[in-house]
Protein backbone atom coordinates (compact mmCIF):
# COMPACT_ATOMS: atom_id res chain seq x y z
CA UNK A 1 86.13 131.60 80.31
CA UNK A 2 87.71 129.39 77.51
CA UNK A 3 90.61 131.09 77.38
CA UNK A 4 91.28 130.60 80.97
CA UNK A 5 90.83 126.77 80.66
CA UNK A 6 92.68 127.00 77.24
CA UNK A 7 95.86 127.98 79.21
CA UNK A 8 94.90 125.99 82.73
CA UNK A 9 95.63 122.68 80.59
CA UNK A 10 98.72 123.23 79.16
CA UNK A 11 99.83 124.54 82.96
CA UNK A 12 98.84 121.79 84.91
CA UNK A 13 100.34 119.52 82.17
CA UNK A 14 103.96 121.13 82.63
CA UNK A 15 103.77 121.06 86.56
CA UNK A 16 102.61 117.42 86.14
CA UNK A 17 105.37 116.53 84.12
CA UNK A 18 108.09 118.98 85.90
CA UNK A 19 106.39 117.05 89.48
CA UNK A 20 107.53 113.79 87.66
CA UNK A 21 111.30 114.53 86.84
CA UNK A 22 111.60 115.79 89.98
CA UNK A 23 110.36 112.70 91.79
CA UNK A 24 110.39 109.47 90.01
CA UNK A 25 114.35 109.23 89.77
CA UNK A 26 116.07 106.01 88.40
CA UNK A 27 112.91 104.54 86.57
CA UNK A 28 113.60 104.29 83.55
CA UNK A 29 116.00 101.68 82.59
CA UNK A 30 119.64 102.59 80.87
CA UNK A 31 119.70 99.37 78.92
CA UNK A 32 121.35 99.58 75.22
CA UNK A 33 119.62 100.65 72.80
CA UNK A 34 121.08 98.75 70.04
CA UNK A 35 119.36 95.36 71.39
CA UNK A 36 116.10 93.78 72.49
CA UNK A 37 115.52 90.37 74.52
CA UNK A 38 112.99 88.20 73.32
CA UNK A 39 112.53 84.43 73.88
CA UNK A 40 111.74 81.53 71.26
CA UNK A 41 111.47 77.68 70.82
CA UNK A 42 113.45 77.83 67.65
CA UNK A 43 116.11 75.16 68.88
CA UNK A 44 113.75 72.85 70.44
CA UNK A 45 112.58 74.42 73.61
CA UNK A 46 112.55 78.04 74.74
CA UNK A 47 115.81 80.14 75.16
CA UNK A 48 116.20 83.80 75.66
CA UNK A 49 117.87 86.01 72.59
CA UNK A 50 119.25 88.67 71.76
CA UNK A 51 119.07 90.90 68.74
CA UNK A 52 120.27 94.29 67.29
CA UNK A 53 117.32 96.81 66.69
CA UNK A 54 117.37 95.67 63.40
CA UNK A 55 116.68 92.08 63.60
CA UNK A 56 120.08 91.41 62.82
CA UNK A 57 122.84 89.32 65.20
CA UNK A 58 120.40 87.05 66.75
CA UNK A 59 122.35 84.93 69.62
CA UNK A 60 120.76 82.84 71.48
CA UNK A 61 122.06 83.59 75.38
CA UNK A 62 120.41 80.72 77.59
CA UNK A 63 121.87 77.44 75.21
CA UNK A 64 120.51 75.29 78.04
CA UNK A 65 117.66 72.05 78.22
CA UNK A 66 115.73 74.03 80.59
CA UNK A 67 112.89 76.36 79.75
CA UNK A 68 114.38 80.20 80.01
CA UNK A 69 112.44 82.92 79.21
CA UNK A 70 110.49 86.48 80.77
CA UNK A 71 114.09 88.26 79.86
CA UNK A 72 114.37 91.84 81.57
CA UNK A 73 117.33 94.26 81.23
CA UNK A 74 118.18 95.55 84.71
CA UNK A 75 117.92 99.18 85.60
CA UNK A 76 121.97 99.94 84.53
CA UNK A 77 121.67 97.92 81.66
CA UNK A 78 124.44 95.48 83.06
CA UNK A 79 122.44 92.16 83.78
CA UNK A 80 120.04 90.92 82.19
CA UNK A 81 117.12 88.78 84.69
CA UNK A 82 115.01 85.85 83.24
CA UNK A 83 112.99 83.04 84.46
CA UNK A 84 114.23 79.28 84.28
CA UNK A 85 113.49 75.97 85.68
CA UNK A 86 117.26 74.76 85.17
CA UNK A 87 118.34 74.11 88.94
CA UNK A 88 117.60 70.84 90.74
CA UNK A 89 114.25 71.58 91.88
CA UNK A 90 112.13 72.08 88.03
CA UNK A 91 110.53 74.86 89.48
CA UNK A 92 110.72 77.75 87.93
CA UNK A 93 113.62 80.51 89.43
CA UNK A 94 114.58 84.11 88.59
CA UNK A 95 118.06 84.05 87.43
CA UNK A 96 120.16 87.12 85.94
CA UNK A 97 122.98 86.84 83.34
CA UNK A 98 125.84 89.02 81.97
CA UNK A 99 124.16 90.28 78.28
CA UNK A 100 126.51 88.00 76.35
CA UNK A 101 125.25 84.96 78.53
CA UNK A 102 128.24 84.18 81.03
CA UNK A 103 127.62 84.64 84.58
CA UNK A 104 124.50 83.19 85.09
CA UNK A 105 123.39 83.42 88.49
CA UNK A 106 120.38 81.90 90.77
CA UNK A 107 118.36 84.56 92.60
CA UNK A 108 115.61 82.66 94.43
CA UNK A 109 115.30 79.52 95.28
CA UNK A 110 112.53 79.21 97.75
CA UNK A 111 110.61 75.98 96.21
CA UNK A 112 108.14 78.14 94.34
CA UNK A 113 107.29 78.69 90.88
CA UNK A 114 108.03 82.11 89.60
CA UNK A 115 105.88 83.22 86.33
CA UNK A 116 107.14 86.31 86.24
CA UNK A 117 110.30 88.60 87.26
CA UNK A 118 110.28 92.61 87.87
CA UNK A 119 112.79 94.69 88.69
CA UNK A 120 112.37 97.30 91.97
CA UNK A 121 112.46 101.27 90.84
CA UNK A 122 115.74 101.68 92.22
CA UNK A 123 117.24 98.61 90.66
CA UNK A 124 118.21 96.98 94.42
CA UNK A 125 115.64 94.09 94.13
């Protein structure tokens, strides 16, 4: 009986994972794997960053009064999405940037506060 379980575990395991590939396309971001986001108050309030892998090339991408943070890569790697209260409102908005910082765009603005951002499995919302 043991060695039946001994080789049921390492089945189901494979069909689990083979069951994944198969179905759970386009989840995993392709973002570049030479840099991470993270935010910081280093210049007086808090700004989103980038940095290489490691720790090097630090560049601050925000550079604005407002409050930015809660940086995401999107799902192709070619935006990057973050939270800021910077439009007329205060409120807090998602917004999504080129990775250098240009192009920043407003997503929402529906007079709420947004904590957070996510992006949608597919990378469409």
């Amino acid at each position: 009986m043991k060695r039946k379980s001994f080789l049921l575990i390492p089945t189901v395991l494979l069909l689990s994972l083979t069951f994944l590939s198969i179905f759970n396309t386009n989840t995993v971001a392709e973002v570049p794997e030479e840099k991470y986001l993270f935010s910081s108050e280093r210049d007086g309030n808090m700004e989103v960053y980038s940095m290489n892998t490691d720790g090097s090339n630090q560049t601050n991408l925000t550079n604005n009064p407002a409050d930015d943070g809660f940086a995401q890569w999107s799902r192709d790697g070619l935006r990057i999405f973050f939270i800021s209260s910077r439009d007329d409102s205060g409120k807090a908005q998602v917004f999504s940037m080129d990775p250098d910082g240009s192009n920043v765009r407003q997503l929402t603005d529906d007079g709420h506060n947004h904590s957070t951002n996510r992006v949608s499995p597919d990378g469409s919302k």
